[in-house]
C-alpha atoms as a PDB file:
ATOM      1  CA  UNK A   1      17.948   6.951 -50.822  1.00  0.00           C
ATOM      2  CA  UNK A   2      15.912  10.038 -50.428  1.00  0.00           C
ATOM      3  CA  UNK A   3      12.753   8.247 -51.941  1.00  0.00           C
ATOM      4  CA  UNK A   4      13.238   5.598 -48.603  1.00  0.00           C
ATOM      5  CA  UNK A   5      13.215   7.612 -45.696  1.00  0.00           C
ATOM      6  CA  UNK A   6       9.384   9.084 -46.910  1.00  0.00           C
ATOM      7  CA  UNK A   7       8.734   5.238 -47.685  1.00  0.00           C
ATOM      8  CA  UNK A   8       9.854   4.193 -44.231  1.00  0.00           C
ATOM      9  CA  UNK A   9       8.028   6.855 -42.110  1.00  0.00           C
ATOM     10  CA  UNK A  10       4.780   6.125 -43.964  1.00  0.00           C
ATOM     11  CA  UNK A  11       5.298   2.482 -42.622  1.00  0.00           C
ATOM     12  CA  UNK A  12       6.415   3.632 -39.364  1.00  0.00           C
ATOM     13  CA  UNK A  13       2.941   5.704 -39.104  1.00  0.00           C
ATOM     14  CA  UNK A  14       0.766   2.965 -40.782  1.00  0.00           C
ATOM     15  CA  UNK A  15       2.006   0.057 -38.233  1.00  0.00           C
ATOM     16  CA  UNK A  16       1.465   2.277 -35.415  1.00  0.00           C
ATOM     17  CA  UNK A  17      -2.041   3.619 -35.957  1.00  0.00           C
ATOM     18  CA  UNK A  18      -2.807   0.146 -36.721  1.00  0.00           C
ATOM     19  CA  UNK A  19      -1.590  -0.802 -33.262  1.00  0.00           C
ATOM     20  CA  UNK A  20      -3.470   1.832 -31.371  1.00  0.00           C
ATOM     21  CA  UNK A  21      -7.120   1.054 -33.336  1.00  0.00           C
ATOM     22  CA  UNK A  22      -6.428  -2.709 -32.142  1.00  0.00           C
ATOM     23  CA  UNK A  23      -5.524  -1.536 -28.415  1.00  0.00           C
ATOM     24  CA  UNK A  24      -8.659   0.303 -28.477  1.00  0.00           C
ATOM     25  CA  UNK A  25     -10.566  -1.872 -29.317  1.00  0.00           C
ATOM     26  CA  UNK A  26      -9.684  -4.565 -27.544  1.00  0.00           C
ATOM     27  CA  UNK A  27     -12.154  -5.376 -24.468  1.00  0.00           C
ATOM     28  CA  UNK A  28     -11.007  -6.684 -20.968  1.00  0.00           C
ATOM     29  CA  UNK A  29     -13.801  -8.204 -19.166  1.00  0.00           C
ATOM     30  CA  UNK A  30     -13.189  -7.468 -15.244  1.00  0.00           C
ATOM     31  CA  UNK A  31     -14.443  -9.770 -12.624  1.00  0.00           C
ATOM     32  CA  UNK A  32     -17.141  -7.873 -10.605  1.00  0.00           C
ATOM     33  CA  UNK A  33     -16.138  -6.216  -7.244  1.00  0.00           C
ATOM     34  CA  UNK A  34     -16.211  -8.386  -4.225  1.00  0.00           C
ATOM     35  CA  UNK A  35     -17.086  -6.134  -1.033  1.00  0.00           C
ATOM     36  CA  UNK A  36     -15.100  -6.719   1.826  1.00  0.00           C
ATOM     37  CA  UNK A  37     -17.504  -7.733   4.367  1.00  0.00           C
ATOM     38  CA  UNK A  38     -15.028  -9.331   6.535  1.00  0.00           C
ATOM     39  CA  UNK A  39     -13.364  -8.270  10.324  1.00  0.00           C
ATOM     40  CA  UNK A  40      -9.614  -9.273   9.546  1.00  0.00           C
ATOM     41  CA  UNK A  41      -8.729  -9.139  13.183  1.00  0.00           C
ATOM     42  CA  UNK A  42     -11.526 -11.258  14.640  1.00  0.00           C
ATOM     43  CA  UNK A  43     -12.520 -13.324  11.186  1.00  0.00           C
ATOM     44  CA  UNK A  44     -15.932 -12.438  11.806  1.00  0.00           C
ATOM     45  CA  UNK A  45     -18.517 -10.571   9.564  1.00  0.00           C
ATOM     46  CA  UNK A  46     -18.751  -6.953  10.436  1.00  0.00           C
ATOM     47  CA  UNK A  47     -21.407  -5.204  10.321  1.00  0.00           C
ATOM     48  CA  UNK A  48     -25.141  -4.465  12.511  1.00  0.00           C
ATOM     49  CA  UNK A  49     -24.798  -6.488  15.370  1.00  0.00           C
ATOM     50  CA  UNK A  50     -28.139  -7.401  15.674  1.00  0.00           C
ATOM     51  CA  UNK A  51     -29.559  -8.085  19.281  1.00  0.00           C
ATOM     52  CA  UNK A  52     -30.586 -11.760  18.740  1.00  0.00           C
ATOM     53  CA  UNK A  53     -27.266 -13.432  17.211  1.00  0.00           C
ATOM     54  CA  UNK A  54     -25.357 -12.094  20.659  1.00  0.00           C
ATOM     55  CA  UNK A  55     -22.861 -10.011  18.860  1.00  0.00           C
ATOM     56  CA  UNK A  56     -21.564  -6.973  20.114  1.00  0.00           C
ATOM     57  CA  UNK A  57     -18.419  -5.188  19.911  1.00  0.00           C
ATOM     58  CA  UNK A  58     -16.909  -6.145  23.635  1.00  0.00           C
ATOM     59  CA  UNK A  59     -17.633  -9.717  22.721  1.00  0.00           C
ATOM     60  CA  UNK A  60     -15.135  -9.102  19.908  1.00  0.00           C
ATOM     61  CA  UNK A  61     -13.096  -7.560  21.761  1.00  0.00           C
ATOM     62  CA  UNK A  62     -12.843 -10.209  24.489  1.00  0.00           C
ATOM     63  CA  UNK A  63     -12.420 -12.707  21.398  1.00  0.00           C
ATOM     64  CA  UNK A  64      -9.540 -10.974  20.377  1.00  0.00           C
ATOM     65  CA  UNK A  65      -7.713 -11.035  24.074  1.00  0.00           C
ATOM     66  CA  UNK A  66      -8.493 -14.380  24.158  1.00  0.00           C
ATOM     67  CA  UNK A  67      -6.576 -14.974  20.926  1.00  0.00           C
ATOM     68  CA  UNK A  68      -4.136 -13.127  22.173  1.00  0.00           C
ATOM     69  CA  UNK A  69      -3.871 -14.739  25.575  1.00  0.00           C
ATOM     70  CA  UNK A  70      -3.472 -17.782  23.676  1.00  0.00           C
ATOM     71  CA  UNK A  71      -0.949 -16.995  21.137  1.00  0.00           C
ATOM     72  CA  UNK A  72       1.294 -15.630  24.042  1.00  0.00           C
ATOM     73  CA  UNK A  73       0.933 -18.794  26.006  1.00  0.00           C
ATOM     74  CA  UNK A  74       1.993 -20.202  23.214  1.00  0.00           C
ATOM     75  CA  UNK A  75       5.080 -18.453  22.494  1.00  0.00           C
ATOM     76  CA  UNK A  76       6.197 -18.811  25.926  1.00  0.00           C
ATOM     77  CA  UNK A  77       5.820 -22.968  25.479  1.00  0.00           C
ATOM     78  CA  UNK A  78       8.071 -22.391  22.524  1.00  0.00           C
ATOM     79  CA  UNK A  79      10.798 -20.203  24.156  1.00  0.00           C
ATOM     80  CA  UNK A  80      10.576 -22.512  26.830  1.00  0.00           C
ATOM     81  CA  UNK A  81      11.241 -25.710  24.649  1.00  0.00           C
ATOM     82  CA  UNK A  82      13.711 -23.647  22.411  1.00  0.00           C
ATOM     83  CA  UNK A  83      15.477 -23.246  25.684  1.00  0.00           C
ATOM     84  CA  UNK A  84      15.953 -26.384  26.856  1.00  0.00           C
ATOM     85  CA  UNK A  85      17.024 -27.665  23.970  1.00  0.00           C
ATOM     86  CA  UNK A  86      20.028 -24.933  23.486  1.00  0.00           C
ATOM     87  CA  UNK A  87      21.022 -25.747  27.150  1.00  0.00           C
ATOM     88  CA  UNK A  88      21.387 -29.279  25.693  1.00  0.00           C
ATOM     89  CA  UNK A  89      23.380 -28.288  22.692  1.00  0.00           C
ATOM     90  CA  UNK A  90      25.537 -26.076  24.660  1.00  0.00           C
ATOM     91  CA  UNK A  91      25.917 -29.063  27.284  1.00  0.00           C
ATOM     92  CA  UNK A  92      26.702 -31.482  24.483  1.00  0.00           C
ATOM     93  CA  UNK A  93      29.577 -28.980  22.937  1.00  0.00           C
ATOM     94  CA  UNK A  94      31.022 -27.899  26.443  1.00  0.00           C
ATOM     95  CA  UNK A  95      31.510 -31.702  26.195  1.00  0.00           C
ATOM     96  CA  UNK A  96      32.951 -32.185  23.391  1.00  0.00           C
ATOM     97  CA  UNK A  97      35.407 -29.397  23.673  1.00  0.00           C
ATOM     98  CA  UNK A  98      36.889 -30.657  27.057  1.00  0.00           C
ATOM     99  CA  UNK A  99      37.725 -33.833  26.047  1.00  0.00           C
ATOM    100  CA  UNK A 100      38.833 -32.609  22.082  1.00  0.00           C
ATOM    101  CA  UNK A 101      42.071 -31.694  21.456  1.00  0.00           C
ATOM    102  CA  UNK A 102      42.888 -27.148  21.882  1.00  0.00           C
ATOM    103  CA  UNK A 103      43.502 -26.789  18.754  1.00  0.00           C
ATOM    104  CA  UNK A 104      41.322 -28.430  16.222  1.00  0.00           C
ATOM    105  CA  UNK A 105      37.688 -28.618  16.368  1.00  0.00           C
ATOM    106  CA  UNK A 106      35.231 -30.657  14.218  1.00  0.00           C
ATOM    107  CA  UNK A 107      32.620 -30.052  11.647  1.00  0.00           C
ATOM    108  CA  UNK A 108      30.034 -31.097  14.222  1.00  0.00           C
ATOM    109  CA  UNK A 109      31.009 -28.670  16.787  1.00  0.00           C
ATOM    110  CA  UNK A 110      30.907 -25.817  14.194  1.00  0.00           C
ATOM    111  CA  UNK A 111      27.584 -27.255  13.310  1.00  0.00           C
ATOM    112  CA  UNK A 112      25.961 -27.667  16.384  1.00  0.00           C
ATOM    113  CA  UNK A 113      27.344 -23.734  17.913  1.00  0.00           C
ATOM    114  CA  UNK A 114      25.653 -22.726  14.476  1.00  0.00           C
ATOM    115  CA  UNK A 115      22.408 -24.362  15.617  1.00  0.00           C
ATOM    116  CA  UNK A 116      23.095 -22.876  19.069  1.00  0.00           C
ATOM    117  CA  UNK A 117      23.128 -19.352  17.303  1.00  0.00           C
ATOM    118  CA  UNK A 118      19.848 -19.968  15.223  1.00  0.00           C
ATOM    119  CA  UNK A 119      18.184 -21.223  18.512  1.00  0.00           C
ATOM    120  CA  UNK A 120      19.507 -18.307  20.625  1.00  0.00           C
ATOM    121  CA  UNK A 121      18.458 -15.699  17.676  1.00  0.00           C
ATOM    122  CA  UNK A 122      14.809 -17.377  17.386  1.00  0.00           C
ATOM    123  CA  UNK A 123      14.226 -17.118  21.129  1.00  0.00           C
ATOM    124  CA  UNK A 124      15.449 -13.529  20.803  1.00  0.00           C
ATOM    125  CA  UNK A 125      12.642 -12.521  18.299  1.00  0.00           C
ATOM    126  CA  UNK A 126       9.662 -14.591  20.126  1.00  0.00           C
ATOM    127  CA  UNK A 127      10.997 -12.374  23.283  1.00  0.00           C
ATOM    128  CA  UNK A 128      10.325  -9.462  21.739  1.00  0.00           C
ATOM    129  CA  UNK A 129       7.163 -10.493  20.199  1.00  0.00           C
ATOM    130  CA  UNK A 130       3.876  -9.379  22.009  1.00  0.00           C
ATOM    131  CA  UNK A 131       0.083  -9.859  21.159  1.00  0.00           C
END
């Protein structure tokens, strides 16, 4: 027993010097740098604005309040049309309910106040949004 453990820690030293010369030695090629040339805002190469291509930074910046002009007119199309179809829902369950017996309510009346609740909770968030 005493002539194993030497035997085993010889091993143990052997496998892992063998392991680090092959790590080391081992070559990764890396793809080269790519610069990042590119206005993430706008989507328009930065740089120079040269006096010829009609560049400059307010036209940028009116670029970008145009964009965001835009996306805001769009939200409000979607609250709008998110609206009027959760005043429909709600219509269609105030229905329902009146006409339903008190005390038992359907599958499709839980379903459709859940769909009122995901409607109500998505026009919530594009409220708060702001470009």
């Amino acid at each position: 027993m005493p002539k194993a453990v030497p035997l085993v820690f010889v091993l143990l030293v052997t496998i892992g010097s063998i392991s680090r010369a092959t790590a080391q030695n081992s070559h990764i090629d890396l793809p080269p740098a790519v610069p990042q040339s590119q206005d993430l805002r706008v989507g328009v190469p930065k740089g120079d604005p040269s006096p010829g291509r009609g560049t400059t930074p307010t036209s940028s910046d009116e670029i970008f309040k145009q964009q965001a002009i835009a996306a805001n007119q769009q939200r409000q199309v979607e609250i709008r049309r998110d609206t009027e179809k959760m005043a429909a829902l709600m219509q269609e369950l105030r229905d329902y309910l009146a006409t339903s017996d008190q005390g038992v309510v359907s599958v499709h009346a839980i379903k459709k106040a859940e769909q009122i609740e995901k409607l109500a909770h998505s026009i919530k968030l594009k409220m708060k949004q702001s470009f």
